[in-house]
PDB file of N, CA and C in Angstrom:
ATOM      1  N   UNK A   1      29.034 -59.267 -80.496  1.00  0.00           N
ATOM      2  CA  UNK A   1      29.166 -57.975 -79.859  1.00  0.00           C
ATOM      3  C   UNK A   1      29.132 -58.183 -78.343  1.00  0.00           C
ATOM      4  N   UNK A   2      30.034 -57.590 -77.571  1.00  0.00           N
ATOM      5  CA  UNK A   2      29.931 -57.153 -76.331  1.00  0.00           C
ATOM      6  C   UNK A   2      29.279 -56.409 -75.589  1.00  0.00           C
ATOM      7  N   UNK A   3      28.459 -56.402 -74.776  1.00  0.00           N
ATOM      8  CA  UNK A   3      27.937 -55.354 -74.010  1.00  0.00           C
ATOM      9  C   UNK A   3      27.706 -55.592 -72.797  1.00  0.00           C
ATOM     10  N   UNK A   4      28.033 -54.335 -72.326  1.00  0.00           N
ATOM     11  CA  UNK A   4      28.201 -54.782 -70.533  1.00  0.00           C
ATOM     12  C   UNK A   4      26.847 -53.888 -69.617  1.00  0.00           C
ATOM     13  N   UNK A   5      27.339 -54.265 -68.668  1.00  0.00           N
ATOM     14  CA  UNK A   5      26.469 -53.652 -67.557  1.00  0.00           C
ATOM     15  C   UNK A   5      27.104 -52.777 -66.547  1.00  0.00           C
ATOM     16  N   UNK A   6      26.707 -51.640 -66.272  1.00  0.00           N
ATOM     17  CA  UNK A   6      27.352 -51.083 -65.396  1.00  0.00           C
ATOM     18  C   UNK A   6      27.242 -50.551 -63.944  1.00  0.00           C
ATOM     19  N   UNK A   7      27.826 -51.032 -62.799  1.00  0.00           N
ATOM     20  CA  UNK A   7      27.699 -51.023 -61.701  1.00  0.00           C
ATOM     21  C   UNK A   7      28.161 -49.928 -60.980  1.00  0.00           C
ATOM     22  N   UNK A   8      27.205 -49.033 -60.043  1.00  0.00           N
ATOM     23  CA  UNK A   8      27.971 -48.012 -59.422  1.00  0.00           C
ATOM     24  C   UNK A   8      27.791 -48.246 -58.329  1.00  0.00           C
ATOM     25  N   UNK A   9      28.608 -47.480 -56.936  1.00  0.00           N
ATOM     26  CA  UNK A   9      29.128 -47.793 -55.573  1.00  0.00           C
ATOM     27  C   UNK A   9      29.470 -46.642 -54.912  1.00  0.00           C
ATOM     28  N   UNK A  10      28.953 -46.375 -54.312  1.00  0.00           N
ATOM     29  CA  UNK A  10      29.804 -44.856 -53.168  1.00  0.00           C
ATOM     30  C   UNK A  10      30.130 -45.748 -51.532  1.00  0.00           C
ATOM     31  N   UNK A  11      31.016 -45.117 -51.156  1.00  0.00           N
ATOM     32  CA  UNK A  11      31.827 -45.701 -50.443  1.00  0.00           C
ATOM     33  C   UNK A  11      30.865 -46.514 -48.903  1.00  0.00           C
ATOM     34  N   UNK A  12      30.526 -47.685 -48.791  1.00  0.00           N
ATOM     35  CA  UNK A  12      29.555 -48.318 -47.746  1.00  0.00           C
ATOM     36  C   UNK A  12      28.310 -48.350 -48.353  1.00  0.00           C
ATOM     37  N   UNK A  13      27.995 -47.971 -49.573  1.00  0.00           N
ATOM     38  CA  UNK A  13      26.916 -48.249 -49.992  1.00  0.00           C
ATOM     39  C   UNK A  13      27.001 -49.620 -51.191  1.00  0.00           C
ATOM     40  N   UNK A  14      25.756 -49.963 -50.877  1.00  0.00           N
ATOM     41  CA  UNK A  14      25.252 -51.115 -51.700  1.00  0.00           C
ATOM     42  C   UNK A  14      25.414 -50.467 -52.840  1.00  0.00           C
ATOM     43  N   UNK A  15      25.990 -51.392 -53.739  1.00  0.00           N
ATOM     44  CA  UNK A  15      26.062 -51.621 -55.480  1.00  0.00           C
ATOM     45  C   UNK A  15      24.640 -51.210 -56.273  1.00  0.00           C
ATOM     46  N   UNK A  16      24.976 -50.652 -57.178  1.00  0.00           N
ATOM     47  CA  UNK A  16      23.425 -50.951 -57.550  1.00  0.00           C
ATOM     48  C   UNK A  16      23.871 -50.429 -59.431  1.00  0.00           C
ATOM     49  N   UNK A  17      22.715 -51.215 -60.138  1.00  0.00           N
ATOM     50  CA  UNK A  17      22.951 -51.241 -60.956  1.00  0.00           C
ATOM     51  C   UNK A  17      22.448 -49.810 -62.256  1.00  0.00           C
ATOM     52  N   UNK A  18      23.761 -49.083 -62.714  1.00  0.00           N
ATOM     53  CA  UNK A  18      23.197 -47.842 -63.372  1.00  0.00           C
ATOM     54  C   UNK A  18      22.870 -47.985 -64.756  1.00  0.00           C
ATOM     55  N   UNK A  19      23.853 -48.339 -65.548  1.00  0.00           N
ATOM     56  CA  UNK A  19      23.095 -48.885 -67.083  1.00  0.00           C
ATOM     57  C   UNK A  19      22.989 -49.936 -67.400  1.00  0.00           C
ATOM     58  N   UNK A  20      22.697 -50.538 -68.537  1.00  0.00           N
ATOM     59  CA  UNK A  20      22.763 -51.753 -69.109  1.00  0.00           C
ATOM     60  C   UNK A  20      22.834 -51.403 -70.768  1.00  0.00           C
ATOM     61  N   UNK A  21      23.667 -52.380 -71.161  1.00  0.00           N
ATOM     62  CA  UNK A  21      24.220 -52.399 -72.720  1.00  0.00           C
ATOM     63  C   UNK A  21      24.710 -51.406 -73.269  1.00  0.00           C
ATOM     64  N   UNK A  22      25.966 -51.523 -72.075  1.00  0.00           N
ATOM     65  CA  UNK A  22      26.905 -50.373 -72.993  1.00  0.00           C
ATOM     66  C   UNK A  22      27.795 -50.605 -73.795  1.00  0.00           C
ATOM     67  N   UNK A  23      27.892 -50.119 -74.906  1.00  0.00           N
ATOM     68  CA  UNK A  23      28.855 -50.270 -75.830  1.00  0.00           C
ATOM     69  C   UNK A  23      30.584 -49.774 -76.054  1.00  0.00           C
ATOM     70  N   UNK A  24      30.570 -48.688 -75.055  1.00  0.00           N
ATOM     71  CA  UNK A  24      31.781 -47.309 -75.327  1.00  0.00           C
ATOM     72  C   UNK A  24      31.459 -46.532 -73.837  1.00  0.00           C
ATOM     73  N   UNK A  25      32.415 -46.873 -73.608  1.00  0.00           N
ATOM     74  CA  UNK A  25      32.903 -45.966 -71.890  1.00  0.00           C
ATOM     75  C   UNK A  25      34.113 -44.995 -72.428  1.00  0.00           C
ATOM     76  N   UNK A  26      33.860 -43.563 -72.380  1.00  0.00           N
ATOM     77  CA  UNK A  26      34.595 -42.923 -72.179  1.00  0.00           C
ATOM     78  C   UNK A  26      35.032 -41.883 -71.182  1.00  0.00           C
ATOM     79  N   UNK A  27      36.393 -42.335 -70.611  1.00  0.00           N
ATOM     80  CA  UNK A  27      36.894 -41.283 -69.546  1.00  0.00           C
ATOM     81  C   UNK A  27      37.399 -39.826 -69.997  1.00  0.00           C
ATOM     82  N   UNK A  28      36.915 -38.935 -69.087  1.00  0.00           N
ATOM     83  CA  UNK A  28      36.373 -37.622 -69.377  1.00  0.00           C
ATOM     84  C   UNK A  28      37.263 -36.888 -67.891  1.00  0.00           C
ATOM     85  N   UNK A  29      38.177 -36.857 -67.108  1.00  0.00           N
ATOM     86  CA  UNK A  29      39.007 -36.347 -66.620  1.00  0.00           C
ATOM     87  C   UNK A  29      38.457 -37.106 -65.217  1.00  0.00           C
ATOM     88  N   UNK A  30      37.538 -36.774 -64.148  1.00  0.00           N
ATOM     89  CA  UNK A  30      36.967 -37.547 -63.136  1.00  0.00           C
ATOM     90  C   UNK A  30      35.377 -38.041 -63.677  1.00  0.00           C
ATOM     91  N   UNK A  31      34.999 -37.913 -64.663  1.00  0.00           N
ATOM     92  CA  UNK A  31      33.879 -38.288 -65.193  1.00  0.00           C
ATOM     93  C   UNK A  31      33.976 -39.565 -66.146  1.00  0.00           C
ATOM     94  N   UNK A  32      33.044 -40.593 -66.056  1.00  0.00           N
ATOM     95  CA  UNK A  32      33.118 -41.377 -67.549  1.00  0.00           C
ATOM     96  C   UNK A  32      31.733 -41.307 -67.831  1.00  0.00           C
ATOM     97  N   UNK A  33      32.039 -41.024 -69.417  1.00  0.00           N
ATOM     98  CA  UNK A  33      30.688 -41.471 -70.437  1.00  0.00           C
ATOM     99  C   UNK A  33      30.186 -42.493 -70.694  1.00  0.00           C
ATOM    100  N   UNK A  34      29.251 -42.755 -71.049  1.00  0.00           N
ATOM    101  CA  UNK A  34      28.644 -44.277 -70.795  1.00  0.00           C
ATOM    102  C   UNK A  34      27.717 -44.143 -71.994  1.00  0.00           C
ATOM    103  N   UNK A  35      28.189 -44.852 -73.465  1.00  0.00           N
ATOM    104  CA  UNK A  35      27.099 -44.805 -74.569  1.00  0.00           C
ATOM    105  C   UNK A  35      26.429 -46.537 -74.752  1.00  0.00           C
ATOM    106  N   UNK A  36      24.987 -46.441 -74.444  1.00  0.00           N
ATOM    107  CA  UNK A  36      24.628 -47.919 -74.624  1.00  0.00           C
ATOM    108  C   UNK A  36      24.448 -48.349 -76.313  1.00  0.00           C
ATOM    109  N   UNK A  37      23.657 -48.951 -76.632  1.00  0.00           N
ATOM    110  CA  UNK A  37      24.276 -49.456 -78.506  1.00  0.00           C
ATOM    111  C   UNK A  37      23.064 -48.628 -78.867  1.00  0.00           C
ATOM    112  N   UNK A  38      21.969 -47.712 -78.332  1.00  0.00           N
ATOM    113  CA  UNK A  38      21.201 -47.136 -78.861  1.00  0.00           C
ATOM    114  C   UNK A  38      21.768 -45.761 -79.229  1.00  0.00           C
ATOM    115  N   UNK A  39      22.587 -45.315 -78.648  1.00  0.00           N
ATOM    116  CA  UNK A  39      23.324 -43.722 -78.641  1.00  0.00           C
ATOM    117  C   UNK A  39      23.146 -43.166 -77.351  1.00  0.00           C
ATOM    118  N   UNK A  40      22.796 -43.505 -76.121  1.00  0.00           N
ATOM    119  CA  UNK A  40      21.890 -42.726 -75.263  1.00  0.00           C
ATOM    120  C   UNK A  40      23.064 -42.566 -74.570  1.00  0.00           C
ATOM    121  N   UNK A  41      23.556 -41.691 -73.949  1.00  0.00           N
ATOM    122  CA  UNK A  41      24.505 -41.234 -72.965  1.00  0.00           C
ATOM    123  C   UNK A  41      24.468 -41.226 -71.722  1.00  0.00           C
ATOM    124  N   UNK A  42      25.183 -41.505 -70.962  1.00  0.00           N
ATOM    125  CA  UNK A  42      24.514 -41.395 -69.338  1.00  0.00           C
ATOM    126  C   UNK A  42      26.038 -41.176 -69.135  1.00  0.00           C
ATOM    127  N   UNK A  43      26.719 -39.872 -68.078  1.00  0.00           N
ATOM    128  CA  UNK A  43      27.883 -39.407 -68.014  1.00  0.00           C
ATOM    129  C   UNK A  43      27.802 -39.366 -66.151  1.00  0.00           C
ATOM    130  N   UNK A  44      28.699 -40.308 -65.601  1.00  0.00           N
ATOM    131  CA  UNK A  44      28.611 -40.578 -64.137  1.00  0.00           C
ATOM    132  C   UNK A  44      30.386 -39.930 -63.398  1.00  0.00           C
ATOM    133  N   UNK A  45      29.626 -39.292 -62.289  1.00  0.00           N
ATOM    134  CA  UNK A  45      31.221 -38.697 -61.852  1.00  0.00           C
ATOM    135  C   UNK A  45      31.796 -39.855 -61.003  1.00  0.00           C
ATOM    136  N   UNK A  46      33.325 -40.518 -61.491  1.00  0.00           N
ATOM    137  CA  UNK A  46      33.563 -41.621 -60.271  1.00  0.00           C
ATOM    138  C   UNK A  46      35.057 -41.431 -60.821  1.00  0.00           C
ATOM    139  N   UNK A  47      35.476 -43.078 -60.655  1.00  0.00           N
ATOM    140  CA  UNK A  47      36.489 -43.814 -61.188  1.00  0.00           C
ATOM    141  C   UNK A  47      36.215 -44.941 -61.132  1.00  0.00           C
ATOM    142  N   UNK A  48      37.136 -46.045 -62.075  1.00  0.00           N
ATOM    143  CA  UNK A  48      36.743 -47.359 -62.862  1.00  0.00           C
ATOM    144  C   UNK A  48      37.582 -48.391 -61.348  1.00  0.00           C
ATOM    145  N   UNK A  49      36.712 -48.990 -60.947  1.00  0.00           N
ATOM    146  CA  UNK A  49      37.262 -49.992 -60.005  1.00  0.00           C
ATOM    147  C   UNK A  49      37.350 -51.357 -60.740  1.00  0.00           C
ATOM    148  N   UNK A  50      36.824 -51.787 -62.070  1.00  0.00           N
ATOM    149  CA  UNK A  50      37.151 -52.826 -62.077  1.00  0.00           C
ATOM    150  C   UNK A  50      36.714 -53.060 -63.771  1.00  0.00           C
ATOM    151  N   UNK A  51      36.671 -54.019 -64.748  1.00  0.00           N
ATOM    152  CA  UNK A  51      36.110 -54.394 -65.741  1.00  0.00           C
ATOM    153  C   UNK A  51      36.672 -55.890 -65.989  1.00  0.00           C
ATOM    154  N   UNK A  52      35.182 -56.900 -65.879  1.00  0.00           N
ATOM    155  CA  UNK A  52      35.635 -58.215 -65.849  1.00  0.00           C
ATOM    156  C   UNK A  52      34.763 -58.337 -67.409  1.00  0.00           C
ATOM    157  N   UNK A  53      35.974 -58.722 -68.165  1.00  0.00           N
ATOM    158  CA  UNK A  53      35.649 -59.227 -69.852  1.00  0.00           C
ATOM    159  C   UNK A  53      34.911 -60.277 -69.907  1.00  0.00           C
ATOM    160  N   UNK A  54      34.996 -60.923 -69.059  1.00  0.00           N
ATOM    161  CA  UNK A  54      34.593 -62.397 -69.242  1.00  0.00           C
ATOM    162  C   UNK A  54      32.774 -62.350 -68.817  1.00  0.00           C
ATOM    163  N   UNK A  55      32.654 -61.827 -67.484  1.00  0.00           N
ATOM    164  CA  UNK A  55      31.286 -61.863 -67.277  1.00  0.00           C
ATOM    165  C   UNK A  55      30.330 -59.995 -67.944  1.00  0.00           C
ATOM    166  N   UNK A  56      31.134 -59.029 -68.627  1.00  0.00           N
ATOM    167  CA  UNK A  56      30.494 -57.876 -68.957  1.00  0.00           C
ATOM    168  C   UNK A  56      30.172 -57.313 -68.372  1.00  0.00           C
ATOM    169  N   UNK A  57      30.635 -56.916 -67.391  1.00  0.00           N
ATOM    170  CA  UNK A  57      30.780 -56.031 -66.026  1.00  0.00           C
ATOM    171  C   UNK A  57      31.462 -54.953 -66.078  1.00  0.00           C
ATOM    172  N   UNK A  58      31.284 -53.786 -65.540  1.00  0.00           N
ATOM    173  CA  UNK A  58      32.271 -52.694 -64.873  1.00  0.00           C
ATOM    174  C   UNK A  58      31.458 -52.304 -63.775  1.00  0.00           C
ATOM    175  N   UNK A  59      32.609 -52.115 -62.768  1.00  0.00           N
ATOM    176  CA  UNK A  59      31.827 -51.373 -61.725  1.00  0.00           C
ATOM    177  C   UNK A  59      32.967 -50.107 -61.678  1.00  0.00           C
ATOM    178  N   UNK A  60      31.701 -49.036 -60.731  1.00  0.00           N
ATOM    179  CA  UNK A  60      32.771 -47.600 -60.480  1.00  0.00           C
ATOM    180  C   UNK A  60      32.248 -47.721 -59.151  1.00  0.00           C
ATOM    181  N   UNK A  61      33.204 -46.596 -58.800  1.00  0.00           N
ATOM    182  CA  UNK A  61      33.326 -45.996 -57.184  1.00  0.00           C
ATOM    183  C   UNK A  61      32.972 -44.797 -58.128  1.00  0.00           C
ATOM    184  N   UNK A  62      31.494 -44.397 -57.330  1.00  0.00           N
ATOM    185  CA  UNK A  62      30.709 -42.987 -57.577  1.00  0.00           C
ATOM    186  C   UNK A  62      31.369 -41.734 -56.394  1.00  0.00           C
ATOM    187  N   UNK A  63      31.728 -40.678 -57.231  1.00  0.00           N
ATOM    188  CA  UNK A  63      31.500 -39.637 -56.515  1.00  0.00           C
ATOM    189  C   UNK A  63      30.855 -39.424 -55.262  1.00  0.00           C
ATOM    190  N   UNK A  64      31.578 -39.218 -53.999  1.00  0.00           N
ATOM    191  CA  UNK A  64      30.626 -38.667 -53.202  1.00  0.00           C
ATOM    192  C   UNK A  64      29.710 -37.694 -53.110  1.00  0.00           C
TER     193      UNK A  64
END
């Protein structure tokens, strides 16, 4: 199983890290859902800047 980590960013700000072990990212119009393998939801307003398969990463550019 895969599970990633997820990184958020607003524009000049430091990275910082919002979930861990997510299973299912779903995009939701300017919103994505974020379900980790427990069920727990965490729904962040951005867009997807990146997803590296290899190391289990996504990062977003957060909403200002």
């Amino acid at each position: 199983m895969c599970l990633a980590r997820v990184y958020g960013q607003k524009k000049d700000e430091e990275e910082i890290l919002l979930v861990d072990s997510i299973a299912h990212i779903t995009p939701e119009g300017n919103k994505l859902r974020l379900e980790d393998i427990f069920g727990d939801e965490t729904v962040v307003e951005g867009t997807l800047l990146s997803l590296d398969l290899e190391r289990s990463t996504v990062k977003i550019r957060l909403a200002e």
